[in-house]
C-alpha atoms as a PDB file:
ATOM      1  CA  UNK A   1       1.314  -7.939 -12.992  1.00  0.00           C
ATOM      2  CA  UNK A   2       1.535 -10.307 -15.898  1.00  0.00           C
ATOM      3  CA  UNK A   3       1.429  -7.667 -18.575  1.00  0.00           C
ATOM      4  CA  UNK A   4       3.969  -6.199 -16.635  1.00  0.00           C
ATOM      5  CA  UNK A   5       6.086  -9.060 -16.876  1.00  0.00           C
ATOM      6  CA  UNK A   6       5.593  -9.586 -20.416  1.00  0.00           C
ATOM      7  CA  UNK A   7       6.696  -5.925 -21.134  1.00  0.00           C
ATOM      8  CA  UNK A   8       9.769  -6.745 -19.689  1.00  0.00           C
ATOM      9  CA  UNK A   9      10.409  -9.898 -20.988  1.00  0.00           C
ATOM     10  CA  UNK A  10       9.216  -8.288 -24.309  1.00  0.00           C
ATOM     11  CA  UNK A  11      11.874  -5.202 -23.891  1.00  0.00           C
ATOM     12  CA  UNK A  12       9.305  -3.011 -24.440  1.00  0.00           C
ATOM     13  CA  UNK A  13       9.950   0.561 -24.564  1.00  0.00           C
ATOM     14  CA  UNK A  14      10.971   1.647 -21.199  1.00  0.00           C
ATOM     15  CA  UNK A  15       8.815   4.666 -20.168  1.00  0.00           C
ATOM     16  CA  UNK A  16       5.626   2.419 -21.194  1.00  0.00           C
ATOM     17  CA  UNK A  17       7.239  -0.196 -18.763  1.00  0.00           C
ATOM     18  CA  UNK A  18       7.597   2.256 -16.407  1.00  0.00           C
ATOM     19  CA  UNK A  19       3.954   4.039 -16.226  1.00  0.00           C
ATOM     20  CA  UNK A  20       2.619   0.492 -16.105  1.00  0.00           C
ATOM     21  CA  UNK A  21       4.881  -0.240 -12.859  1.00  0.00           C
ATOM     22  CA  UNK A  22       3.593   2.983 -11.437  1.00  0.00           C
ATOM     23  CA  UNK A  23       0.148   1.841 -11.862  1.00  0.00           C
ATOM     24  CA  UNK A  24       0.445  -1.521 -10.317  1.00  0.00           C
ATOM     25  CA  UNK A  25       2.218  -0.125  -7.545  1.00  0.00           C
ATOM     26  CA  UNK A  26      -0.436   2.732  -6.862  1.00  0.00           C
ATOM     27  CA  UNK A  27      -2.874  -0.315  -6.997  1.00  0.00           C
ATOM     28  CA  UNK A  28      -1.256  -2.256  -4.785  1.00  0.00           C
ATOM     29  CA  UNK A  29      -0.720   0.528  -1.952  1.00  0.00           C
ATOM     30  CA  UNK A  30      -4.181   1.250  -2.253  1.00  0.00           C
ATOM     31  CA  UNK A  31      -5.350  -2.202  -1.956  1.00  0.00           C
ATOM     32  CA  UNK A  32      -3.031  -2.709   0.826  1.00  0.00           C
ATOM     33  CA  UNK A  33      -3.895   0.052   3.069  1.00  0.00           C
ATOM     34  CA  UNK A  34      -6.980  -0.839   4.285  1.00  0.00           C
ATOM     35  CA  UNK A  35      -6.785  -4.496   5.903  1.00  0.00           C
ATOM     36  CA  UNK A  36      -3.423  -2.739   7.238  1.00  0.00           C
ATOM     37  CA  UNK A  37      -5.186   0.417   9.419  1.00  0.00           C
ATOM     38  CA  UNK A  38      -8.005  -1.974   9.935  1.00  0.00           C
ATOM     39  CA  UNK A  39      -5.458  -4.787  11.975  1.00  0.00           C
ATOM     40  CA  UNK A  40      -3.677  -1.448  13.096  1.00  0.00           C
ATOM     41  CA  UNK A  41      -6.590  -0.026  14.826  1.00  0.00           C
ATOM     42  CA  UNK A  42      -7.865  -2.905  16.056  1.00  0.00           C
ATOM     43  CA  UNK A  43      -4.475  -3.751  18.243  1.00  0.00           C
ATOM     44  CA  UNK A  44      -4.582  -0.812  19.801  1.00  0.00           C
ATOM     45  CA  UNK A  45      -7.552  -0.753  20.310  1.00  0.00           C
ATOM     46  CA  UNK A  46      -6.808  -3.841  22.454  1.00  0.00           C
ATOM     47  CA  UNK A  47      -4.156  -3.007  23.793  1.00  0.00           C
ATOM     48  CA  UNK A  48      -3.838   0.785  24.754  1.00  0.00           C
ATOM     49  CA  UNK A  49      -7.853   1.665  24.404  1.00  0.00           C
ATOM     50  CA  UNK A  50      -7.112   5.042  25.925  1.00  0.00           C
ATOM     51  CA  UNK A  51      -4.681   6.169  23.641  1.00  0.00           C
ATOM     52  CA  UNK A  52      -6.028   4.141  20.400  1.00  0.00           C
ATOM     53  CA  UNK A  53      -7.044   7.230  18.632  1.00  0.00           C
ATOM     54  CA  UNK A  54      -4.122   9.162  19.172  1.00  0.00           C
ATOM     55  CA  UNK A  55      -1.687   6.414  18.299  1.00  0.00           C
ATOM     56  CA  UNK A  56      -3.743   5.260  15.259  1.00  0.00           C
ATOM     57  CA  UNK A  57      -3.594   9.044  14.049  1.00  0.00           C
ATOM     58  CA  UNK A  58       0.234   9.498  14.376  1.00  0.00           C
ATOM     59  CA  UNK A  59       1.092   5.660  12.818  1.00  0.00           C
ATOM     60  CA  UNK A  60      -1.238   6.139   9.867  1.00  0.00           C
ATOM     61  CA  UNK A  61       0.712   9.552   8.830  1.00  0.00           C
ATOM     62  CA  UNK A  62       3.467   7.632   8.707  1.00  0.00           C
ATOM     63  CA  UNK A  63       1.649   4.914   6.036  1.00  0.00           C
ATOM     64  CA  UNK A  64       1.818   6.579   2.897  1.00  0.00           C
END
């Protein structure tokens, strides 16, 4: 994220800015995914136990 910044505040060239922002967003969806279906399954697995598998299935597809 900092070398991001610094490009920026650099005014580096643009399409190097740009594959570096890709990057550190691809991270950070990756990163992010996990503890997120983790808490995800485990509320419904609290709360609807029945239908936890289902309902985690369907709400995932929608996580890209």
């Amino acid at each position: 994220m900092r070398e991001l910044q610094e490009m920026v505040e650099d005014d580096r060239f643009c399409p190097d800015i740009m594959v570096q922002f890709s990057a550190v967003h691809a991270a950070l969806r990756t990163v992010g995914r996990s503890p997120m279906r983790n808490q995800l399954k485990h509320c419904l697995t609290h709360g609807a136990p029945d239908q936890a598998d289902s309902i985690y299935d369907g709400l995932t597809e929608l996580i890209p």
